[in-house]
Protein backbone atom coordinates (compact mmCIF):
# COMPACT_ATOMS: atom_id res chain seq x y z
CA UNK A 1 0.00 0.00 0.00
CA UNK A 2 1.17 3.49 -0.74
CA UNK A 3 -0.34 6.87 -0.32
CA UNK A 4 -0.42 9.57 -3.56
CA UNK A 5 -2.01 12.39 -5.34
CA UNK A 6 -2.90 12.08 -8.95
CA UNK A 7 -2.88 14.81 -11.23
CA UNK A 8 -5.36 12.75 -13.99
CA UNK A 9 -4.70 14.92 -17.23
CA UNK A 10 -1.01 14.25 -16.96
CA UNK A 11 -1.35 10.21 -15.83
CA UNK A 12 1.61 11.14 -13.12
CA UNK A 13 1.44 9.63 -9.68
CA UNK A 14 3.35 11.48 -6.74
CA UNK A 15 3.61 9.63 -4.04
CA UNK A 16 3.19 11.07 -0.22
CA UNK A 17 3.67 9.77 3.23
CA UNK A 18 0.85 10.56 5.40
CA UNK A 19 2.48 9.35 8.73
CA UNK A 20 -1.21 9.14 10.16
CA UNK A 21 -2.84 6.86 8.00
CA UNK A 22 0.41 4.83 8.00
CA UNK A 23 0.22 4.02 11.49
CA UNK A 24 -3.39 3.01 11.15
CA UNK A 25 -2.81 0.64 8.10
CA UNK A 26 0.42 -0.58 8.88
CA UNK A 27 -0.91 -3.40 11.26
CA UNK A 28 -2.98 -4.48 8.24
CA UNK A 29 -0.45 -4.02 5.08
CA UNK A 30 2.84 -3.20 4.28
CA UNK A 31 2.78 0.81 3.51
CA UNK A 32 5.48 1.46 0.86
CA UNK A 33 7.29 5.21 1.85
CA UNK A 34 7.59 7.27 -0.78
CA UNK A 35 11.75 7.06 -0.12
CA UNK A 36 11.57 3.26 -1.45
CA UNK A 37 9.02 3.91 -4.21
CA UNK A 38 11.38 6.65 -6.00
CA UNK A 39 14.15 4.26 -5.93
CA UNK A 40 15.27 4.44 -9.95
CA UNK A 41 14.84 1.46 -11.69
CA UNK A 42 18.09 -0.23 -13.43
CA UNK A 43 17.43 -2.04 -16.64
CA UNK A 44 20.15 -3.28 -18.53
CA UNK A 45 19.95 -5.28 -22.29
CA UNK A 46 21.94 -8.35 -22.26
CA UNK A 47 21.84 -10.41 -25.23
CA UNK A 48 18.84 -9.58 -26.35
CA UNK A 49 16.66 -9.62 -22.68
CA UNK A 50 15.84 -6.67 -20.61
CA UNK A 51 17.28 -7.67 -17.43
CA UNK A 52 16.44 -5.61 -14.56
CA UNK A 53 19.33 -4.80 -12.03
CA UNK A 54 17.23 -4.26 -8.98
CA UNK A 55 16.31 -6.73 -6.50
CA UNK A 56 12.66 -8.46 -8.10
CA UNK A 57 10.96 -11.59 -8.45
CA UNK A 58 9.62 -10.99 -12.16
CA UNK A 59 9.23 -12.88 -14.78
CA UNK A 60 10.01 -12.66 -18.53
CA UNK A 61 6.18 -11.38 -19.63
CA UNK A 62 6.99 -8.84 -17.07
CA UNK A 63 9.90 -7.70 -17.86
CA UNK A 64 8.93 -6.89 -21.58
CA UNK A 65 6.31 -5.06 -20.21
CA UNK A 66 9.03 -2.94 -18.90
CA UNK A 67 11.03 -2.73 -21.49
CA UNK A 68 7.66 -1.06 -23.35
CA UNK A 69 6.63 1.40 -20.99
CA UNK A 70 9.55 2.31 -19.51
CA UNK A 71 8.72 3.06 -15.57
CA UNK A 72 11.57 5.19 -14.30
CA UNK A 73 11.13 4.04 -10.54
CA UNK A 74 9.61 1.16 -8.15
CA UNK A 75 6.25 2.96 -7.87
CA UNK A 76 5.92 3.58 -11.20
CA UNK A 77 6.57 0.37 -11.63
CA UNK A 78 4.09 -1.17 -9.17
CA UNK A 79 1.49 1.31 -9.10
CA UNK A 80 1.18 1.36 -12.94
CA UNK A 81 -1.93 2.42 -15.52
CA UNK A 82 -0.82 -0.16 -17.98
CA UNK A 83 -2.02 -3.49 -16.40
């Protein structure tokens, strides 16, 4: 779970903390801070694959859906409009 304001028009997410509702949900779900969901994504082509650098459990199908739309960070990534 993560906390965020959309501006709609411009399909951008920007994710907030909100200290207060983390505390509440926390017992509940694992609340994402915005400090790991701007951590930059690191994709690297090997041999033809899009392999990404960061720590992940993904597979293949997933990947290529990367390597199309291009998130630039984890909460891009996981909070996404393309799935």
């Amino acid at each position: 779970m993560a906390f965020a304001v959309s501006d709609f028009s411009q399909e951008n997410i920007r994710f907030i903390d909100e200290p207060r509702l983390e505390q509440m949900f926390s017992p509940f779900y694992d609340v994402l801070s915005t400090r790991h969901l701007l951590i930059p994504l690191e994709l690297k082509e090997i041999k033809g694959q899009i392999v990404l650098v960061n720590e992940n459990d993904l597979n293949s199908a997933e990947r290529s859906q990367i390597a199309y739309w291009k998130p630039e960070n984890v909460g891009s990534l996981v909070f996404n409009y393309w799935d």
